[in-house]
C-alpha atoms as a PDB file:
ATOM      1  CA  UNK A   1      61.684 124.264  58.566  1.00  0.00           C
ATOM      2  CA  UNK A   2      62.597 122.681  61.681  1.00  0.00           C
ATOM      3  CA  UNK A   3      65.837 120.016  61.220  1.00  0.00           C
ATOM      4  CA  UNK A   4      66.015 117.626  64.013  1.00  0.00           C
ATOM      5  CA  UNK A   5      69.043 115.156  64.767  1.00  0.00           C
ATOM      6  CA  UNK A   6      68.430 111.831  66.612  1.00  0.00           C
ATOM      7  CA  UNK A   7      72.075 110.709  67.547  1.00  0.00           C
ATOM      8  CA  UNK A   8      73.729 107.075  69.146  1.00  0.00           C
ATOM      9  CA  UNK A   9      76.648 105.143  68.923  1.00  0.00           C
ATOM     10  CA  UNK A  10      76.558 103.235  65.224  1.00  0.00           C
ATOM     11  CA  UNK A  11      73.572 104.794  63.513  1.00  0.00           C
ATOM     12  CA  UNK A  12      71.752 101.496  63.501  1.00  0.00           C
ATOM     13  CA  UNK A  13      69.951 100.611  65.940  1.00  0.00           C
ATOM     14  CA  UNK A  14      68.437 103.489  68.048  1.00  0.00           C
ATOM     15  CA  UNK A  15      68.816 106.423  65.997  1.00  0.00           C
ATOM     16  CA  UNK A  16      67.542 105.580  62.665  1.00  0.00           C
ATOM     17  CA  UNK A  17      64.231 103.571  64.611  1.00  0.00           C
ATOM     18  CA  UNK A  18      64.074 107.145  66.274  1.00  0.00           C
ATOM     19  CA  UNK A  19      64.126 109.059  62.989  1.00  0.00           C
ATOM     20  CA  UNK A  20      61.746 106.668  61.069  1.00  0.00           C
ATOM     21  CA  UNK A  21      59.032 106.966  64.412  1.00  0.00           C
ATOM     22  CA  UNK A  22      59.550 110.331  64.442  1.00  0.00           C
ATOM     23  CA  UNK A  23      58.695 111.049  60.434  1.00  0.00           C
ATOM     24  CA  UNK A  24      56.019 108.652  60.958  1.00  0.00           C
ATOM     25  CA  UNK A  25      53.845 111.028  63.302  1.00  0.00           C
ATOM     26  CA  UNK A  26      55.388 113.846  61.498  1.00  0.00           C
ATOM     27  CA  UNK A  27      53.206 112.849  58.788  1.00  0.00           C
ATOM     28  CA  UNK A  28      50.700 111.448  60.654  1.00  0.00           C
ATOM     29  CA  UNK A  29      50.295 115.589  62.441  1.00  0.00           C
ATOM     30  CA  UNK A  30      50.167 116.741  59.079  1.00  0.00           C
ATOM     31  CA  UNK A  31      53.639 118.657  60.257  1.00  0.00           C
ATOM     32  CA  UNK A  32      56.135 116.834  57.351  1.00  0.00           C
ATOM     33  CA  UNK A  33      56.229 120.664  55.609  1.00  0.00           C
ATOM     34  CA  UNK A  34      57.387 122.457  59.320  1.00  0.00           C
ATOM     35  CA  UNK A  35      59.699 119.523  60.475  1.00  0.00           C
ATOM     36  CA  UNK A  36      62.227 116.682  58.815  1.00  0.00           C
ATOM     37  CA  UNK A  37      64.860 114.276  60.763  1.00  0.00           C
ATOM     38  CA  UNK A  38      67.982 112.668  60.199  1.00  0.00           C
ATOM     39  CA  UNK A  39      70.041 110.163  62.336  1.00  0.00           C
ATOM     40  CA  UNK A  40      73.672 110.104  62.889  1.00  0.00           C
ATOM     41  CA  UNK A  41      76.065 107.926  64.756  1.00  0.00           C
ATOM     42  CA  UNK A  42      78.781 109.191  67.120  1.00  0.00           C
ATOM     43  CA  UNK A  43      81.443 106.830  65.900  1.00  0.00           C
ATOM     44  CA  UNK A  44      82.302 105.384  62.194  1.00  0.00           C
ATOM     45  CA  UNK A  45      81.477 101.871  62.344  1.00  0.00           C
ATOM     46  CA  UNK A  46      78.685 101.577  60.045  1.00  0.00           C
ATOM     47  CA  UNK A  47      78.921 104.280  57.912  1.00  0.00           C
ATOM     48  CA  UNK A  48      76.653 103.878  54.538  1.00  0.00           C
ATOM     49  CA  UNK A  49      75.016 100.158  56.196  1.00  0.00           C
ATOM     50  CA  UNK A  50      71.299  99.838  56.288  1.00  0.00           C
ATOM     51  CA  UNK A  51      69.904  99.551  60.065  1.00  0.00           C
ATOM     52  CA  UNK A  52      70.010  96.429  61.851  1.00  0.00           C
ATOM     53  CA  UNK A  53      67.566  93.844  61.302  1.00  0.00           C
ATOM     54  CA  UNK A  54      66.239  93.692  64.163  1.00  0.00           C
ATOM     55  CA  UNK A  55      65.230  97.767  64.028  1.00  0.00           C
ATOM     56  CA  UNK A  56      63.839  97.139  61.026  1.00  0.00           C
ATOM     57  CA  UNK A  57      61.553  94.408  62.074  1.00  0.00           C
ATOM     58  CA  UNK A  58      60.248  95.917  65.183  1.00  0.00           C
ATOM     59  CA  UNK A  59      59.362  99.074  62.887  1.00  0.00           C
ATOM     60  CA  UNK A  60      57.229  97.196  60.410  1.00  0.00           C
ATOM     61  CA  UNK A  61      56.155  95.465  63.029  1.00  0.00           C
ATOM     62  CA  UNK A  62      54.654  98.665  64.703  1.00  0.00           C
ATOM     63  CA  UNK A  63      53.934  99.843  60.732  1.00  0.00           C
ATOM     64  CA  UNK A  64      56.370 102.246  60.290  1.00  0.00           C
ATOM     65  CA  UNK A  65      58.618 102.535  56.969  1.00  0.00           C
ATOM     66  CA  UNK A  66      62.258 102.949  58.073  1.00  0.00           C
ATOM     67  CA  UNK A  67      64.874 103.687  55.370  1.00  0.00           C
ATOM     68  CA  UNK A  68      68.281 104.959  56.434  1.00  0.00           C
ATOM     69  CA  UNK A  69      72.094 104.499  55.465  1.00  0.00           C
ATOM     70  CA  UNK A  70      74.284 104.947  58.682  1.00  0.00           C
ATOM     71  CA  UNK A  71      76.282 108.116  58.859  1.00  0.00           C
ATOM     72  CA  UNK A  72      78.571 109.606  61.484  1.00  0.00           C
ATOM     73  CA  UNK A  73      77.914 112.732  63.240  1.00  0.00           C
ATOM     74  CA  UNK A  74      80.297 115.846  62.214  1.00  0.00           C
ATOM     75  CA  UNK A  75      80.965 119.415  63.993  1.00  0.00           C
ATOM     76  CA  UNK A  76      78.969 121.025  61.740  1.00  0.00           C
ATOM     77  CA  UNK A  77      75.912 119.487  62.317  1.00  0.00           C
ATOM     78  CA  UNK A  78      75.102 121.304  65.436  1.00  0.00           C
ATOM     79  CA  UNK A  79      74.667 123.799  63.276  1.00  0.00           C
ATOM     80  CA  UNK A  80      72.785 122.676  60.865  1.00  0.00           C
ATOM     81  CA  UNK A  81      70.224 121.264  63.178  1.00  0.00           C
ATOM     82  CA  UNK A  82      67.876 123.085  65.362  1.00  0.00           C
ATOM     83  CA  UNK A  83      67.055 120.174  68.018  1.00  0.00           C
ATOM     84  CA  UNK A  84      69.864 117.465  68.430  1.00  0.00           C
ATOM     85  CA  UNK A  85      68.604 114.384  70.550  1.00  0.00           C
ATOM     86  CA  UNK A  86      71.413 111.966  71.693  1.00  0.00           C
ATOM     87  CA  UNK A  87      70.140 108.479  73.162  1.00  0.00           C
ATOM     88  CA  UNK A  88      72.305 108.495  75.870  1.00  0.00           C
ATOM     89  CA  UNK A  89      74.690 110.178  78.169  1.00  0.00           C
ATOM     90  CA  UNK A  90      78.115 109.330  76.933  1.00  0.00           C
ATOM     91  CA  UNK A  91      76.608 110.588  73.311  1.00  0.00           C
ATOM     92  CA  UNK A  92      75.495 113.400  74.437  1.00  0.00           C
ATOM     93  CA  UNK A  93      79.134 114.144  76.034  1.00  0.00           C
ATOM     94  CA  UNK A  94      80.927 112.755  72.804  1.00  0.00           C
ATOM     95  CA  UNK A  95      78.422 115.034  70.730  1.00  0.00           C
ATOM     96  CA  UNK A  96      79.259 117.979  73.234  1.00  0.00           C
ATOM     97  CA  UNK A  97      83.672 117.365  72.674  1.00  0.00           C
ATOM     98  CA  UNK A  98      83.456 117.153  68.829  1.00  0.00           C
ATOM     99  CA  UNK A  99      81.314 120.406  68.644  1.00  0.00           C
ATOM    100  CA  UNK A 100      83.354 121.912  71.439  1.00  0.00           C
ATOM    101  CA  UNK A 101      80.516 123.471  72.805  1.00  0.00           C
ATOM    102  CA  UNK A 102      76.906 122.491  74.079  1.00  0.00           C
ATOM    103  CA  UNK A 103      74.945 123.084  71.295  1.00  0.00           C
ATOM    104  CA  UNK A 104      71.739 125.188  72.160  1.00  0.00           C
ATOM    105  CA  UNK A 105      68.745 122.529  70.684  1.00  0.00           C
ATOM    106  CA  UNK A 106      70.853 119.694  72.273  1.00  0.00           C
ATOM    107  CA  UNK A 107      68.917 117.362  74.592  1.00  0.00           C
ATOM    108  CA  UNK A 108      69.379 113.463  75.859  1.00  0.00           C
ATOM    109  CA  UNK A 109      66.018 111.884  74.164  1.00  0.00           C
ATOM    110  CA  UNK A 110      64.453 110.798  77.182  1.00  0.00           C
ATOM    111  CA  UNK A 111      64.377 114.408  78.761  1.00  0.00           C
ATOM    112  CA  UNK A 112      61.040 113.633  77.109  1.00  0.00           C
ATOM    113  CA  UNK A 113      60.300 110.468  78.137  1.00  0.00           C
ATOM    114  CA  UNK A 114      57.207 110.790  80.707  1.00  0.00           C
ATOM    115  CA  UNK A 115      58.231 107.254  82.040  1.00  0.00           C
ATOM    116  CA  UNK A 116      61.841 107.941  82.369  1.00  0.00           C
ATOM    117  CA  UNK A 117      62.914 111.654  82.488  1.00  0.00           C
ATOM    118  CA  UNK A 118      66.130 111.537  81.593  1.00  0.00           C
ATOM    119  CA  UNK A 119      67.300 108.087  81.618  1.00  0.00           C
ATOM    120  CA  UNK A 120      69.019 106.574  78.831  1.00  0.00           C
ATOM    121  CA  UNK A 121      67.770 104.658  75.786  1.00  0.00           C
ATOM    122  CA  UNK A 122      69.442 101.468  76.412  1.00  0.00           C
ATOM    123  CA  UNK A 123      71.582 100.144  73.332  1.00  0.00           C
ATOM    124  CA  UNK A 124      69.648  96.971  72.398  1.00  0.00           C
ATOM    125  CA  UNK A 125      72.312  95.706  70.044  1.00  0.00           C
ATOM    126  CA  UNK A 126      74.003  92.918  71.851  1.00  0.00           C
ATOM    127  CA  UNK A 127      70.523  91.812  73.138  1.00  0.00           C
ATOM    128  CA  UNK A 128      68.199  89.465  71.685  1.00  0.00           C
ATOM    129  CA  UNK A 129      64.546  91.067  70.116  1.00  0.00           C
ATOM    130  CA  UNK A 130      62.832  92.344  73.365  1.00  0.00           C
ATOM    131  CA  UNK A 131      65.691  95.079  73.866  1.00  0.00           C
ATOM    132  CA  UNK A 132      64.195  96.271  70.726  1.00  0.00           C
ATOM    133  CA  UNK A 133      61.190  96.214  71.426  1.00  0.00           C
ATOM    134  CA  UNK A 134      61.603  98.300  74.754  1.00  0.00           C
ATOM    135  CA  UNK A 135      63.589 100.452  72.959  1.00  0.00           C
ATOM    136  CA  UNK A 136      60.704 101.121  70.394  1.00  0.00           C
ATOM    137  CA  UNK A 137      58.441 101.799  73.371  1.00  0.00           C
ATOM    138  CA  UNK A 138      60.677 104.259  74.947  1.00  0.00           C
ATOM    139  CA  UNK A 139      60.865 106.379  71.720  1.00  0.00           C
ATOM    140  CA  UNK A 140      57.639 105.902  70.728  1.00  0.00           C
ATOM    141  CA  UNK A 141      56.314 107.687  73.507  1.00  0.00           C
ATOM    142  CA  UNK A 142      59.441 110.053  74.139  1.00  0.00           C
ATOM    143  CA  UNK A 143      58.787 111.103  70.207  1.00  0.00           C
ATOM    144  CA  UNK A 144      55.261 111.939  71.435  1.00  0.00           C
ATOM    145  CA  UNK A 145      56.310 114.427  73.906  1.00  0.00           C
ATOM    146  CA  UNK A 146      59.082 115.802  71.561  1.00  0.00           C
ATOM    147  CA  UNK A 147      56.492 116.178  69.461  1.00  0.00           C
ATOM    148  CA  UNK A 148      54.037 117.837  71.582  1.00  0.00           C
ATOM    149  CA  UNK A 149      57.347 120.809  73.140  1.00  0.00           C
ATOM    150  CA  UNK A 150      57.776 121.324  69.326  1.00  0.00           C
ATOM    151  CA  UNK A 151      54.460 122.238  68.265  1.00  0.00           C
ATOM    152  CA  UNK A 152      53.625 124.817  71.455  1.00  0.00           C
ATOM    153  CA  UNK A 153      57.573 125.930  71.134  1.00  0.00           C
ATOM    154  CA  UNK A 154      57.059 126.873  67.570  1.00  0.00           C
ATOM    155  CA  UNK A 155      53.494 127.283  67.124  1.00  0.00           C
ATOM    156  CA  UNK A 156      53.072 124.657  64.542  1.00  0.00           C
END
């Protein structure tokens, strides 16, 4: 079983939409015994909340159950998980100082993004509904391609 980590700031916003896409075509590849996800957040603010509304709405609006209670990324998770995926740059360095080390599976999500190779996803909290949906867009198709490594990488 493959464990994969989506990681961001508050465990709200990005990361949980990023975890319920990526069970979503889990499922819909018929991979959901090889694979399962979780979502963290590099900092404590909303620790046991429910994602933010506006996640959640761009999710069912694309038909995809998301159900996640924010929790914060620890050490130990880099070795728990196989594939870490932070959503942008100054996550991936926070994730990279609390493990002390750069764990082997860790990668910024859009190192998959065929638009935007290594860009960040942009934090669409203090924006207004559109930021979400970009944000959707980018991970939607990111996903895809993290998808697509993890299947020829392990032969699923």
């Amino acid at each position: 079983m493959l464990n994969i980590l989506f990681v961001c700031l508050g465990n709200i916003c990005r990361s949980p939409l990023a975890e319920a896409i990526f069970n979503q075509k889990v499922k819909e590849r018929g991979l959901n015994q090889s694979i399962k996800a979780d979502s963290a957040g590099t900092a404590s603010y909303h620790i046991g909340e429910d994602p933010d509304s506006r996640s959640i709405q761009v999710a069912v609006k694309h038909g995809v159950p998301i159900a996640h209670k924010g929790r914060q990324y620890h050490f130990k998770d880099a070795a728990t998980f196989d594939y870490i995926l932070a959503m942008d740059a100054s996550n991936h360095r926070d994730i990279i100082h609390a493990t002390s080390d750069r764990p082997e599976g860790l990668f910024l999500m859009r190192d998959f993004d065929p638009d935007g190779q290594g860009g960040d996803v942009p934090d669409p909290y203090y924006g207004g509904e559109d930021g979400f949906e970009k944000v959707f867009q980018i991970l939607d198709r990111s996903i895809d391609a993290f998808l697509d490594f993890l299947v020829e990488k392990h032969h699923l």
